[in-house]
C-alpha atoms as a PDB file:
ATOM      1  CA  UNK A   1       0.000   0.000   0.000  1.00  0.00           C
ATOM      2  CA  UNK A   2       3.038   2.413   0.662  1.00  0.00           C
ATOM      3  CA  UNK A   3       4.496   1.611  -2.378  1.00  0.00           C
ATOM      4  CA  UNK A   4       1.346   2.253  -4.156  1.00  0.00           C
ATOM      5  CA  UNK A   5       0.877   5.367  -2.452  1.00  0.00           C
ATOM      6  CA  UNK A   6       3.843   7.223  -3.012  1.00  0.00           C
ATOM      7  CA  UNK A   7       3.647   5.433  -6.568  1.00  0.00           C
ATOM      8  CA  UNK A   8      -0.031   7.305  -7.754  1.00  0.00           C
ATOM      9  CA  UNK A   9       1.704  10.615  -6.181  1.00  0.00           C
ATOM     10  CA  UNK A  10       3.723  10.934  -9.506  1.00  0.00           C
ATOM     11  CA  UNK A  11       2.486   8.602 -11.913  1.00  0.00           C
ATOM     12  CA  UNK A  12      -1.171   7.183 -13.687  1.00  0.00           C
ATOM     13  CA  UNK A  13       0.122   3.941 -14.785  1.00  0.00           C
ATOM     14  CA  UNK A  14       2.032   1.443 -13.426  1.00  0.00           C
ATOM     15  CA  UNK A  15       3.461  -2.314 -14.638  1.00  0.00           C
ATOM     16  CA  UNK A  16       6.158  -4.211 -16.195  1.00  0.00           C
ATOM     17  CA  UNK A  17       7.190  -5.907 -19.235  1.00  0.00           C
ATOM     18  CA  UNK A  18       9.512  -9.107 -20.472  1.00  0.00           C
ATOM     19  CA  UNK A  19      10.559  -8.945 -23.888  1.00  0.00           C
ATOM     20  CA  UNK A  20      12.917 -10.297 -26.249  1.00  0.00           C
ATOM     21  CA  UNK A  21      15.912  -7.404 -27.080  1.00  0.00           C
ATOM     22  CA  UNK A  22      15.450  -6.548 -30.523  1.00  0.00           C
ATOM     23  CA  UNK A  23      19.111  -7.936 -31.664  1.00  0.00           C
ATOM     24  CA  UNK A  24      18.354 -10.881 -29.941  1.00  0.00           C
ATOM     25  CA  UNK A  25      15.226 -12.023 -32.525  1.00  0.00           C
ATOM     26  CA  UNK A  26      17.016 -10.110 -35.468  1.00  0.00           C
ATOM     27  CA  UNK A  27      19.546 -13.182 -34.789  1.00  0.00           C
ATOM     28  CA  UNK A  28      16.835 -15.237 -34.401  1.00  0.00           C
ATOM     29  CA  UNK A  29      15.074 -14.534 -37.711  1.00  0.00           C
ATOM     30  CA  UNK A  30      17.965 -14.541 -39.492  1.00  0.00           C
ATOM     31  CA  UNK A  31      19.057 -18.092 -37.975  1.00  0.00           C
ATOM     32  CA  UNK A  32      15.208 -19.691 -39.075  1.00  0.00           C
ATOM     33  CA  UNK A  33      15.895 -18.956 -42.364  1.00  0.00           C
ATOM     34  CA  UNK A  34      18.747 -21.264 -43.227  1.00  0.00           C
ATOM     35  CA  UNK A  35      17.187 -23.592 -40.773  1.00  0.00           C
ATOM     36  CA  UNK A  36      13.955 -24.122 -41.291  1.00  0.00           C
ATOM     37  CA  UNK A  37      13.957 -27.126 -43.112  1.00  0.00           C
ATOM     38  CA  UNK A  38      11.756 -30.520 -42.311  1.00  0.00           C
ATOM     39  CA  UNK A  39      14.408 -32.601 -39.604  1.00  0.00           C
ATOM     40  CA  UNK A  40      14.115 -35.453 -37.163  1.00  0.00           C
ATOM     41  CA  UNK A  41      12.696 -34.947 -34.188  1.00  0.00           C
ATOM     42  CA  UNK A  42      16.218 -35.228 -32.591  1.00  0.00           C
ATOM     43  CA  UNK A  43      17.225 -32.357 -34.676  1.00  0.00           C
ATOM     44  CA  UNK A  44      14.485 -30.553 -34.104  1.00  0.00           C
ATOM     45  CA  UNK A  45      15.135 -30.544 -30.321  1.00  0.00           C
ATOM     46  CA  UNK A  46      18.692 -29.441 -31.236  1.00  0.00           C
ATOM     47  CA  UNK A  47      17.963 -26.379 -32.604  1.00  0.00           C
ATOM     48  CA  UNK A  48      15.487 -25.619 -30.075  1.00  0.00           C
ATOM     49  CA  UNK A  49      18.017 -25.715 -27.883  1.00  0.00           C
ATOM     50  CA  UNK A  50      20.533 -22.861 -30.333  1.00  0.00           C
ATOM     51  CA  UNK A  51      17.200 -20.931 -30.523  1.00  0.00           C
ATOM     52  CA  UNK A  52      17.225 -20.235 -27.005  1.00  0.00           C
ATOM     53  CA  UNK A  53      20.867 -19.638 -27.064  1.00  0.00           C
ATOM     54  CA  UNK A  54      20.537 -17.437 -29.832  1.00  0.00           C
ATOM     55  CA  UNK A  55      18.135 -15.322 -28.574  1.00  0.00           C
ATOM     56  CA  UNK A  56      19.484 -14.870 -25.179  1.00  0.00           C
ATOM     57  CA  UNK A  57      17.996 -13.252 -21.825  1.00  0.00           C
ATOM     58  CA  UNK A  58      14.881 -11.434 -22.150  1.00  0.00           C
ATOM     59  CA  UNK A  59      14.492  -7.692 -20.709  1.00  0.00           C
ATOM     60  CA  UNK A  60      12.759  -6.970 -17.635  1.00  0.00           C
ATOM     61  CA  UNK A  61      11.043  -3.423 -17.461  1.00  0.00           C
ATOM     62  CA  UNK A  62       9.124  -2.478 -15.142  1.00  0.00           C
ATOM     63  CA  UNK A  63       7.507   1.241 -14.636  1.00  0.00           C
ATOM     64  CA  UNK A  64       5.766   2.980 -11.841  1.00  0.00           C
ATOM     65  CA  UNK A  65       6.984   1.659  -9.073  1.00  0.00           C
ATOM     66  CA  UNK A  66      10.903   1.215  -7.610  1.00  0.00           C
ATOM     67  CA  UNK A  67      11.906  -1.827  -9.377  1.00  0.00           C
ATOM     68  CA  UNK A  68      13.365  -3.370  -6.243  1.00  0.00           C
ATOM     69  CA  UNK A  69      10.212  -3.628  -4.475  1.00  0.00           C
ATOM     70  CA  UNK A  70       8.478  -6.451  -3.441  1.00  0.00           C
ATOM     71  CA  UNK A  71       5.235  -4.876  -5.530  1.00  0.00           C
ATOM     72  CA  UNK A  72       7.474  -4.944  -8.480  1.00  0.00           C
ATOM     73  CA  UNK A  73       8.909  -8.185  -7.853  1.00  0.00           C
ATOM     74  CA  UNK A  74       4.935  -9.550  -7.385  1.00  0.00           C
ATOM     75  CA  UNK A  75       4.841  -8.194 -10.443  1.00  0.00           C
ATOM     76  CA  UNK A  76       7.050  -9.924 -12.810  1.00  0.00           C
ATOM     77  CA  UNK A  77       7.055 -13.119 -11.279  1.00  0.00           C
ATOM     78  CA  UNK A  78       2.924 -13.468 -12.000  1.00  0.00           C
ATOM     79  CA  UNK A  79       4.132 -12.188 -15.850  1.00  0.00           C
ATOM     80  CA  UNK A  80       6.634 -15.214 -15.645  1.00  0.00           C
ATOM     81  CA  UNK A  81       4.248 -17.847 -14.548  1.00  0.00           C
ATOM     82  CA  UNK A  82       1.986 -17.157 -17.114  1.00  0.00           C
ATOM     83  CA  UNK A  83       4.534 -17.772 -19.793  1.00  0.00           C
ATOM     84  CA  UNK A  84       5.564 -20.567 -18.606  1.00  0.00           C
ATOM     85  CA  UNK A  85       1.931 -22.297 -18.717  1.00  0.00           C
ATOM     86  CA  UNK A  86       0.909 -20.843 -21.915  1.00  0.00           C
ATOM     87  CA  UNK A  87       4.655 -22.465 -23.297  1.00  0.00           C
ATOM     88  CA  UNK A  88       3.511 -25.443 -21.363  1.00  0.00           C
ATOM     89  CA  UNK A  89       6.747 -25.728 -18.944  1.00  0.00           C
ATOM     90  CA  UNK A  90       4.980 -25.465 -15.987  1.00  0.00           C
ATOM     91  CA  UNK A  91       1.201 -27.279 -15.330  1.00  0.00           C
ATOM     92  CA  UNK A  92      -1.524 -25.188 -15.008  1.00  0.00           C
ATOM     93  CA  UNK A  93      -3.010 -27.890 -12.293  1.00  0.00           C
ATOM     94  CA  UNK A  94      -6.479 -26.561 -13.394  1.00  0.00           C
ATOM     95  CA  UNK A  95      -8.534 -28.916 -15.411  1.00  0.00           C
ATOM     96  CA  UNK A  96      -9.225 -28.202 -18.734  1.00  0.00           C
ATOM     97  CA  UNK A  97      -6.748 -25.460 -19.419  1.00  0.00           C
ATOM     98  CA  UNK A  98      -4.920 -26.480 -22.011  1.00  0.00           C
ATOM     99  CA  UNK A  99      -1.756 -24.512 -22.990  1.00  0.00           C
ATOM    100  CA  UNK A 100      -1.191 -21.760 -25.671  1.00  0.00           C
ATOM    101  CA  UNK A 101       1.690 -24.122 -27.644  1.00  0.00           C
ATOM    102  CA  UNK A 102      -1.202 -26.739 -27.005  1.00  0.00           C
ATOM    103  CA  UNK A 103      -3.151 -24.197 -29.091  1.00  0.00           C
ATOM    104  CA  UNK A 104      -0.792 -23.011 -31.442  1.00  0.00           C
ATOM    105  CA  UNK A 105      -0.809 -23.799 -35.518  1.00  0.00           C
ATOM    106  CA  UNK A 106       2.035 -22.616 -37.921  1.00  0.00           C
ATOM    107  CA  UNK A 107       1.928 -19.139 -38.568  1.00  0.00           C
ATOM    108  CA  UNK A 108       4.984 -17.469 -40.177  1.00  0.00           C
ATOM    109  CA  UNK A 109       6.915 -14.547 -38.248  1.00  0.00           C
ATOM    110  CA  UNK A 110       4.707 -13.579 -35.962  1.00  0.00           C
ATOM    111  CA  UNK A 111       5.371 -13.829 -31.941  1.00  0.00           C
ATOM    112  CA  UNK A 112       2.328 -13.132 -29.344  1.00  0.00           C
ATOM    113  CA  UNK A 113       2.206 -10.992 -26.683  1.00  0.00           C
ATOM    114  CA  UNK A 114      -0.669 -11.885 -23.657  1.00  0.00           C
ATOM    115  CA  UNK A 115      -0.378  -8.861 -21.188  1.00  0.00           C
ATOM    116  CA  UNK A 116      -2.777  -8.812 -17.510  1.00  0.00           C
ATOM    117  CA  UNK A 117      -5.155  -5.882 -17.189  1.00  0.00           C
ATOM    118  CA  UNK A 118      -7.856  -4.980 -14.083  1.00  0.00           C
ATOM    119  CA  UNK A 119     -11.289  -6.532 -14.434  1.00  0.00           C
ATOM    120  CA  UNK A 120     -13.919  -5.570 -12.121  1.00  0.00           C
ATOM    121  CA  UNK A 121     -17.187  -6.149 -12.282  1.00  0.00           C
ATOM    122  CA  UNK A 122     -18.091  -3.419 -10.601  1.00  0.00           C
ATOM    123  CA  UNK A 123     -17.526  -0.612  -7.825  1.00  0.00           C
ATOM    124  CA  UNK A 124     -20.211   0.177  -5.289  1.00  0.00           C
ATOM    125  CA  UNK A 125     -20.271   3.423  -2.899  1.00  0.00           C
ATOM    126  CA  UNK A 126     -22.456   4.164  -0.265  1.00  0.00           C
ATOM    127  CA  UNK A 127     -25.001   6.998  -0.362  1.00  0.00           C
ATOM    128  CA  UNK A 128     -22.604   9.420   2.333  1.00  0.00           C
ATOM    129  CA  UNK A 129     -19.652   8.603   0.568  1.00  0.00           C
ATOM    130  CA  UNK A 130     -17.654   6.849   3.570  1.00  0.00           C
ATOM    131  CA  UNK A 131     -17.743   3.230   2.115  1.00  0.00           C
ATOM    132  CA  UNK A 132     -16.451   1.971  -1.117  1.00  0.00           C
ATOM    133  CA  UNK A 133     -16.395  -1.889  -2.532  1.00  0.00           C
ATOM    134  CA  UNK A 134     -14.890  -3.957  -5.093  1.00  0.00           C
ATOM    135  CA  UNK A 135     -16.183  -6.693  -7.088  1.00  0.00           C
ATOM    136  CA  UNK A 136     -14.876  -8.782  -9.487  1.00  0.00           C
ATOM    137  CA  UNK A 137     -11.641 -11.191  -9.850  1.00  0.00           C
ATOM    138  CA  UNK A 138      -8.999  -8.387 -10.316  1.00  0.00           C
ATOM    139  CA  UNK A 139      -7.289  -9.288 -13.346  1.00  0.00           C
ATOM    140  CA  UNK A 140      -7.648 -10.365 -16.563  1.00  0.00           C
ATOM    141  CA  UNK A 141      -5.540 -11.882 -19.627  1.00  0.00           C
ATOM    142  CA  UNK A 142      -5.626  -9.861 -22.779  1.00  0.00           C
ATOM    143  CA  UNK A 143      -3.972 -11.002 -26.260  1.00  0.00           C
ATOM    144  CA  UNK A 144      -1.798  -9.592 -29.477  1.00  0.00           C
ATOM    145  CA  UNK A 145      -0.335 -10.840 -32.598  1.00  0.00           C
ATOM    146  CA  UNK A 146       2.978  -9.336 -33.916  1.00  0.00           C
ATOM    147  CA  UNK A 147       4.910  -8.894 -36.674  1.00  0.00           C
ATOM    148  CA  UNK A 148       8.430  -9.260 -36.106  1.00  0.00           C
ATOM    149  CA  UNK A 149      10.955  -7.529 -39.024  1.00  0.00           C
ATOM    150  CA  UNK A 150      14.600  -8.508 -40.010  1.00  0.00           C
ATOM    151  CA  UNK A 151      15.932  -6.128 -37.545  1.00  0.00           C
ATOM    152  CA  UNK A 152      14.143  -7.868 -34.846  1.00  0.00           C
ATOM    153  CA  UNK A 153      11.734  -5.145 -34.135  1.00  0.00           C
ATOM    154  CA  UNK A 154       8.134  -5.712 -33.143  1.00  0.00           C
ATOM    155  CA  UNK A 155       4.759  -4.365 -34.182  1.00  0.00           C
ATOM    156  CA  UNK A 156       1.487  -5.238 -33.922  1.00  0.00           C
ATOM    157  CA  UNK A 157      -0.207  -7.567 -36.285  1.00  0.00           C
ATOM    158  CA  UNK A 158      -3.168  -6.052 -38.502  1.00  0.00           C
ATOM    159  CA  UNK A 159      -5.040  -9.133 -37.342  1.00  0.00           C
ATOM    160  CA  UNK A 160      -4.974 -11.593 -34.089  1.00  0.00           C
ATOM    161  CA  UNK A 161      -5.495 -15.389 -34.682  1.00  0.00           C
ATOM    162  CA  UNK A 162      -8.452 -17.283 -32.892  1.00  0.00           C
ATOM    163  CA  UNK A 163      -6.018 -19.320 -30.703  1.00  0.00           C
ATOM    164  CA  UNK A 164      -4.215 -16.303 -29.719  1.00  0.00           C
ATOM    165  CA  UNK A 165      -7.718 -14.909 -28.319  1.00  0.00           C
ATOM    166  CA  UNK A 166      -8.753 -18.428 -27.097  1.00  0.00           C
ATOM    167  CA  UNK A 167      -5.990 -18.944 -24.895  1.00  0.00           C
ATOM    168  CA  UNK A 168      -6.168 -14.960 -23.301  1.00  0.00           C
ATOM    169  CA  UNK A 169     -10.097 -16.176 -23.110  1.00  0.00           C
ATOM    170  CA  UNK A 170      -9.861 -19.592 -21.258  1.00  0.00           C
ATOM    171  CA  UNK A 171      -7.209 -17.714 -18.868  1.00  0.00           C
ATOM    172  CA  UNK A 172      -9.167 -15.569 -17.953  1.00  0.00           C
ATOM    173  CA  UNK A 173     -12.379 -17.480 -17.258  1.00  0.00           C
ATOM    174  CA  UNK A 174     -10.204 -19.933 -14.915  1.00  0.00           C
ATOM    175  CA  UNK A 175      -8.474 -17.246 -13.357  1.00  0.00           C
ATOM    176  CA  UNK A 176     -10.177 -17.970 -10.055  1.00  0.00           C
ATOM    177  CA  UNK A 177      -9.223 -21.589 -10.130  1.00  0.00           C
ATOM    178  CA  UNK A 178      -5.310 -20.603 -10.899  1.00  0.00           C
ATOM    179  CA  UNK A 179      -5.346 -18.238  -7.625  1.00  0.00           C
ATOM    180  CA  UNK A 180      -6.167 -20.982  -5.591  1.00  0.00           C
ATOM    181  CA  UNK A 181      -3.733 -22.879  -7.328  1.00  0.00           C
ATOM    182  CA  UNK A 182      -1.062 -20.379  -7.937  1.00  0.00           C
ATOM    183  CA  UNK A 183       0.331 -17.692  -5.130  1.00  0.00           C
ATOM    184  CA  UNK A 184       1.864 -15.420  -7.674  1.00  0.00           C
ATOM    185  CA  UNK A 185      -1.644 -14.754  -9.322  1.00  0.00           C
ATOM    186  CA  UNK A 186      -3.115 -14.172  -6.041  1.00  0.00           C
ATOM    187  CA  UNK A 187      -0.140 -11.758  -5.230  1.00  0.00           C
ATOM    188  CA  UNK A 188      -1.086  -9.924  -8.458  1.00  0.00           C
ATOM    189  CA  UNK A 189      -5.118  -9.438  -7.487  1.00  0.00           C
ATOM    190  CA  UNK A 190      -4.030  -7.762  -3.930  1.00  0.00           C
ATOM    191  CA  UNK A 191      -1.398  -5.118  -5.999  1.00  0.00           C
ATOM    192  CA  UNK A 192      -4.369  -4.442  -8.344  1.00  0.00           C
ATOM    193  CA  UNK A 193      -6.423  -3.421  -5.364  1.00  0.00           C
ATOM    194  CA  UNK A 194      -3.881  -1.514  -3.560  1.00  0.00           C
ATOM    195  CA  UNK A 195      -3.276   0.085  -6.764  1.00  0.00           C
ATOM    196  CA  UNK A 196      -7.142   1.155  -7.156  1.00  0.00           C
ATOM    197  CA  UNK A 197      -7.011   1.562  -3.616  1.00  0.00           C
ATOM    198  CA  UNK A 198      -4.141   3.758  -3.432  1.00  0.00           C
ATOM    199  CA  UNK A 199      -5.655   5.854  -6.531  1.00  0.00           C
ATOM    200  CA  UNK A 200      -9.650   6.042  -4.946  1.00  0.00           C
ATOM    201  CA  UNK A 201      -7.696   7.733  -1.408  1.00  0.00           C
ATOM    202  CA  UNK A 202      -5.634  10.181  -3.785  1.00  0.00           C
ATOM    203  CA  UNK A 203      -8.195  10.803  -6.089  1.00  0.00           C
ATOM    204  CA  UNK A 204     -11.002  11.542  -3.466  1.00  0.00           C
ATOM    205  CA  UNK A 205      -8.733  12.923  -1.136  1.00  0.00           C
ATOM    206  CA  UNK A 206     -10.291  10.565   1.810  1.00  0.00           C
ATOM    207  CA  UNK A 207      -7.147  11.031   3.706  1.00  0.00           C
ATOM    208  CA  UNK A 208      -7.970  14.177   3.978  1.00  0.00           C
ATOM    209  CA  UNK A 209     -11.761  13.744   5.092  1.00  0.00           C
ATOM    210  CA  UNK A 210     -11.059  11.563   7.977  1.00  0.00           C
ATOM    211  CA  UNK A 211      -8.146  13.960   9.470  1.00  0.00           C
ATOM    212  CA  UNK A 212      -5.185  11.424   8.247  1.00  0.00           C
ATOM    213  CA  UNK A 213      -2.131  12.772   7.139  1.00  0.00           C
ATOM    214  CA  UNK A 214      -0.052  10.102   5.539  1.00  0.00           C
ATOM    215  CA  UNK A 215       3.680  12.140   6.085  1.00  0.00           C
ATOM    216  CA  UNK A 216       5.199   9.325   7.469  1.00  0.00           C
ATOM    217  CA  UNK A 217       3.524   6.720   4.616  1.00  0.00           C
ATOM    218  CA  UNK A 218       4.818   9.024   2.024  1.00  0.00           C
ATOM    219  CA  UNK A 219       8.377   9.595   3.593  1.00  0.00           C
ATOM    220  CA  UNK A 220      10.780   7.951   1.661  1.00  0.00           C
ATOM    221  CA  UNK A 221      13.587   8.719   4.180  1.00  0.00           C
ATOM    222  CA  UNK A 222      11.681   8.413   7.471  1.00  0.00           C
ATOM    223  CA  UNK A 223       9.911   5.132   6.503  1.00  0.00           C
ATOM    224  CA  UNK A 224      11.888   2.291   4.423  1.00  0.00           C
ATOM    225  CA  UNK A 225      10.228  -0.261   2.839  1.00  0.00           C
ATOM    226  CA  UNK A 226      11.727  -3.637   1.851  1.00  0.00           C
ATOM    227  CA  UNK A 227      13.969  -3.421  -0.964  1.00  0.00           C
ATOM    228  CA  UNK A 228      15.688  -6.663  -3.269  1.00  0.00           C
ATOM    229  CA  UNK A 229      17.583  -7.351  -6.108  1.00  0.00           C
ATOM    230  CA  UNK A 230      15.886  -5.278  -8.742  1.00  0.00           C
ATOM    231  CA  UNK A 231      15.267  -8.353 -11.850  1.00  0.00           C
ATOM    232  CA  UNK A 232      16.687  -6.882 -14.928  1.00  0.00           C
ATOM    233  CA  UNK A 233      16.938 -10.026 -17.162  1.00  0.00           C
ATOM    234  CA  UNK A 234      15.021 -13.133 -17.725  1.00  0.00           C
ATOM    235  CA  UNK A 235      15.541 -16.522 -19.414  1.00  0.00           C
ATOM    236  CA  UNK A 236      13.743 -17.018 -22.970  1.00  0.00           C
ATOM    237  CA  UNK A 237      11.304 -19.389 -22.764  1.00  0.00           C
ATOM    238  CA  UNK A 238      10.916 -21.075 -26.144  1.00  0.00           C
ATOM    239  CA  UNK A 239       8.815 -24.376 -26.852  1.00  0.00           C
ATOM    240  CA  UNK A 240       8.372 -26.271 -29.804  1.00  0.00           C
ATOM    241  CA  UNK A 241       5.210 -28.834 -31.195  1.00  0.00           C
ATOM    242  CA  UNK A 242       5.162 -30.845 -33.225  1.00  0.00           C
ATOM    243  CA  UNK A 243       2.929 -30.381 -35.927  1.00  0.00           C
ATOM    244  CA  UNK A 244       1.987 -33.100 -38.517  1.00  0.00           C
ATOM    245  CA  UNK A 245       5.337 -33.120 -40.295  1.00  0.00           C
ATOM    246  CA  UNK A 246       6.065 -29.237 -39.186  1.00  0.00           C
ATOM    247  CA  UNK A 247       7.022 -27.975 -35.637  1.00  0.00           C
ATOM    248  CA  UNK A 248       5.437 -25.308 -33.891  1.00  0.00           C
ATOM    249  CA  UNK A 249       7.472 -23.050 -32.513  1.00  0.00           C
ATOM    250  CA  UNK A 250       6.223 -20.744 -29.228  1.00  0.00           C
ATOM    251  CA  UNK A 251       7.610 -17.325 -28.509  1.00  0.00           C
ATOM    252  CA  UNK A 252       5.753 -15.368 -26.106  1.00  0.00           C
ATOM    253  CA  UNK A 253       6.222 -11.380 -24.917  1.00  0.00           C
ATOM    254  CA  UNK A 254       4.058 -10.136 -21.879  1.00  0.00           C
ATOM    255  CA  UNK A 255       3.606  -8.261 -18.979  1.00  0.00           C
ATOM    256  CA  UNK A 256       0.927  -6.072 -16.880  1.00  0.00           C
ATOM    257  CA  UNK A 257      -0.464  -3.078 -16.938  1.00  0.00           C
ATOM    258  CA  UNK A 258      -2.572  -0.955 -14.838  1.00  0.00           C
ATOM    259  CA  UNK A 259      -3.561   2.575 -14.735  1.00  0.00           C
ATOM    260  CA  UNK A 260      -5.281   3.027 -11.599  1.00  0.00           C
ATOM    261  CA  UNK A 261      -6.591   6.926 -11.741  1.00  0.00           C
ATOM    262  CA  UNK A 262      -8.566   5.762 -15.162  1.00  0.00           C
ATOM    263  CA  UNK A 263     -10.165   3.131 -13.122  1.00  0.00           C
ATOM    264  CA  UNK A 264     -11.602   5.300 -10.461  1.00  0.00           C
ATOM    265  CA  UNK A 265     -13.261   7.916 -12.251  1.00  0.00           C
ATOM    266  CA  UNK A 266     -16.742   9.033 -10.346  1.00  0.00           C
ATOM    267  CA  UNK A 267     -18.678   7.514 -13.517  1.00  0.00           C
ATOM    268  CA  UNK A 268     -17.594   4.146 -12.410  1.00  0.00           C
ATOM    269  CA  UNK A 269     -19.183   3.917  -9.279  1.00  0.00           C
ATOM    270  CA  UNK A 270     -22.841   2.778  -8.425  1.00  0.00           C
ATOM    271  CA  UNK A 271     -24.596   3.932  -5.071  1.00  0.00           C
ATOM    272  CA  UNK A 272     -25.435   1.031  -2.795  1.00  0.00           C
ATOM    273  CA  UNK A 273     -28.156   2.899  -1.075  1.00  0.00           C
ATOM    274  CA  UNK A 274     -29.554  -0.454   0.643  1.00  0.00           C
ATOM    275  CA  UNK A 275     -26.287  -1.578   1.723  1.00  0.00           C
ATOM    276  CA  UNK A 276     -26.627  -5.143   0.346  1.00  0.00           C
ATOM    277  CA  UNK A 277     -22.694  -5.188  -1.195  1.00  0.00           C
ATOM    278  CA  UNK A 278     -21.522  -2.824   1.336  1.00  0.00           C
ATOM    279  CA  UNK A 279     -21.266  -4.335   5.452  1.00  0.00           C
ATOM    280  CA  UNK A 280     -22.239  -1.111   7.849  1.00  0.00           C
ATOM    281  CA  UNK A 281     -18.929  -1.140   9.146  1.00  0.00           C
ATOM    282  CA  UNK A 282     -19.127   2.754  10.462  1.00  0.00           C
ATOM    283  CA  UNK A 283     -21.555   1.660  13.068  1.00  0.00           C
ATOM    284  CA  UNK A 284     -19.611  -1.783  14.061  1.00  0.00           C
ATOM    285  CA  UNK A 285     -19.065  -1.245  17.885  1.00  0.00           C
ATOM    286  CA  UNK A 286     -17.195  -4.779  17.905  1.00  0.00           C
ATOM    287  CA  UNK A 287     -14.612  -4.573  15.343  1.00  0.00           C
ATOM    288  CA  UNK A 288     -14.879  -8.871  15.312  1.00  0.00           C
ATOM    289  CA  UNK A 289     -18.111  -7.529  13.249  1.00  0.00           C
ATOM    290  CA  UNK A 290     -15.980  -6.246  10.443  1.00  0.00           C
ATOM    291  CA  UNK A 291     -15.716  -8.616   7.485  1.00  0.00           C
ATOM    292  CA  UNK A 292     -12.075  -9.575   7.122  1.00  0.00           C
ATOM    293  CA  UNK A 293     -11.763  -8.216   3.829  1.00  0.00           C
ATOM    294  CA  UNK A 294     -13.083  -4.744   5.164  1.00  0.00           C
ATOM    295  CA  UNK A 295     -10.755  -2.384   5.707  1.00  0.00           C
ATOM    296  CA  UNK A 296     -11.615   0.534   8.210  1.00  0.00           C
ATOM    297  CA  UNK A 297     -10.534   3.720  10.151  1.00  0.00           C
ATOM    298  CA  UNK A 298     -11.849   4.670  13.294  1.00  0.00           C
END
């Protein structure tokens, strides 16, 4: 929540990305031409193998937040999960989600890109304007073809293929089932509340209207927060299929993004005049009362 704080003081958009380096898949696309021929199996695996050597580490970017932080940390390692069961390496361990190489058919130069965004279903406010809620699973998967050129840079396809879509679609439909069965993906639906959180109390100015000043929160010098190695590379995670008498060859880009201000404009919230989403927690004498997802200040 600190982080998140002192993050929507100076910025509308936070998130991070892992990409191939441009002169990595320039070597790349130059290397698939000579070697793109029909091959054994064996051989196949063999240059699946060089491919990953020839592409080398992938970049880690991430914006908005101090790159060292846990948040950002959270971040990237949900981004890395998710490649790694859409280039099934890792098992979803959710029935019926089958992978995106699973999904894949041959398709020429083109690389995806699957990126997580908020979904909410809705936000609810009381009448007085001293309650807010949340509804909905957080996040969601979203999908794009692209086009990668001789020089190894990327741009988006004038067109996204149905499996591309299918696989952002099933993700996200049995994203409830993977947070129970993955922590990083939980991790990633508490940073996109804090986030909106963070951007409803700035935006609103409710630290104002209950007599809080956050000085300390916001003191960078006064109050540390846990800091790490800040992840600047990442291994390439390349897969191949085979396909008929043709391989299938995965190479996924990705990351998450959130803009939290955009989320909280006043047109986005519905009045809860009856209280059903919203628990009367002003009132609440006995904090044991208090759902423990409320959060509260007396």
């Amino acid at each position: 929540l600190i982080v998140a704080l002192r993050a929507l003081r100076r910025t509308r958009s936070l998130g991070c990305s892992i990409d191939p380096t441009p002169e990595g898949l320039s070597a790349l696309t130059a290397w698939l031409r000579r070697n793109s021929s029909p091959a054994p199996l064996a051989v196949v695996r063999r240059r699946y193998g060089q491919m990953a050597r020839i592409l080398g580490p992938q970049d880690v970017r991430v914006w908005g937040v101090p790159p060292d932080t846990h948040f950002a940390h959270a971040l990237v390692e949900a981004d890395y999960l998710m490649k790694l069961i859409a280039m099934g390496l890792e098992p979803s361990r959710v029935r019926g989600l089958r992978s995106y190489l699973a999904m894949m058919t041959p398709q020429g130069n083109s690389q995806q890109r699957f990126w997580f965004t908020p979904l909410y279903d809705a936000f609810y406010r009381t009448e007085d304007g001293l309650a807010d809620a949340l509804e909905g699973q957080r996040a969601q998967l979203l999908a794009q073809e692209e086009l990668v050129g001789p020089d190894g840079r990327r741009q988006p396809s004038p067109f996204t293929r149905h499996s591309t879509q299918a696989f952002a679609r099933q993700f996200t439909e049995r994203f409830p089932e993977l947070v129970r069965k993955h922590p990083p993906f939980a991790s990633l639906q508490n940073l996109f509340d804090l986030a909106v959180i963070a951007a409803l109390i700035t935006r609103e100015e409710l630290d104002e209207r209950v007599g809080w000043t956050p000085t300390l929160f916001l003191d960078e010098d006064r109050l540390n927060v846990a800091r790490g190695p800040v992840p600047r590379r990442s291994p390439t995670l390349v897969n191949i299929r085979q396909v008929n008498r043709g391989t299938v060859i995965g190479l996924l880009c990705g990351g998450v993004e959130i803009a939290p201000p955009a989320l909280v404009q006043p047109a986005a919230f519905r009045t809860d005049g009856k209280a059903k989403t919203l628990p009367d927690v002003r009132s609440a004498a006995d904090p044991a009362r208090i759902p423990k997802t409320a959060w509260w200040w007396d």
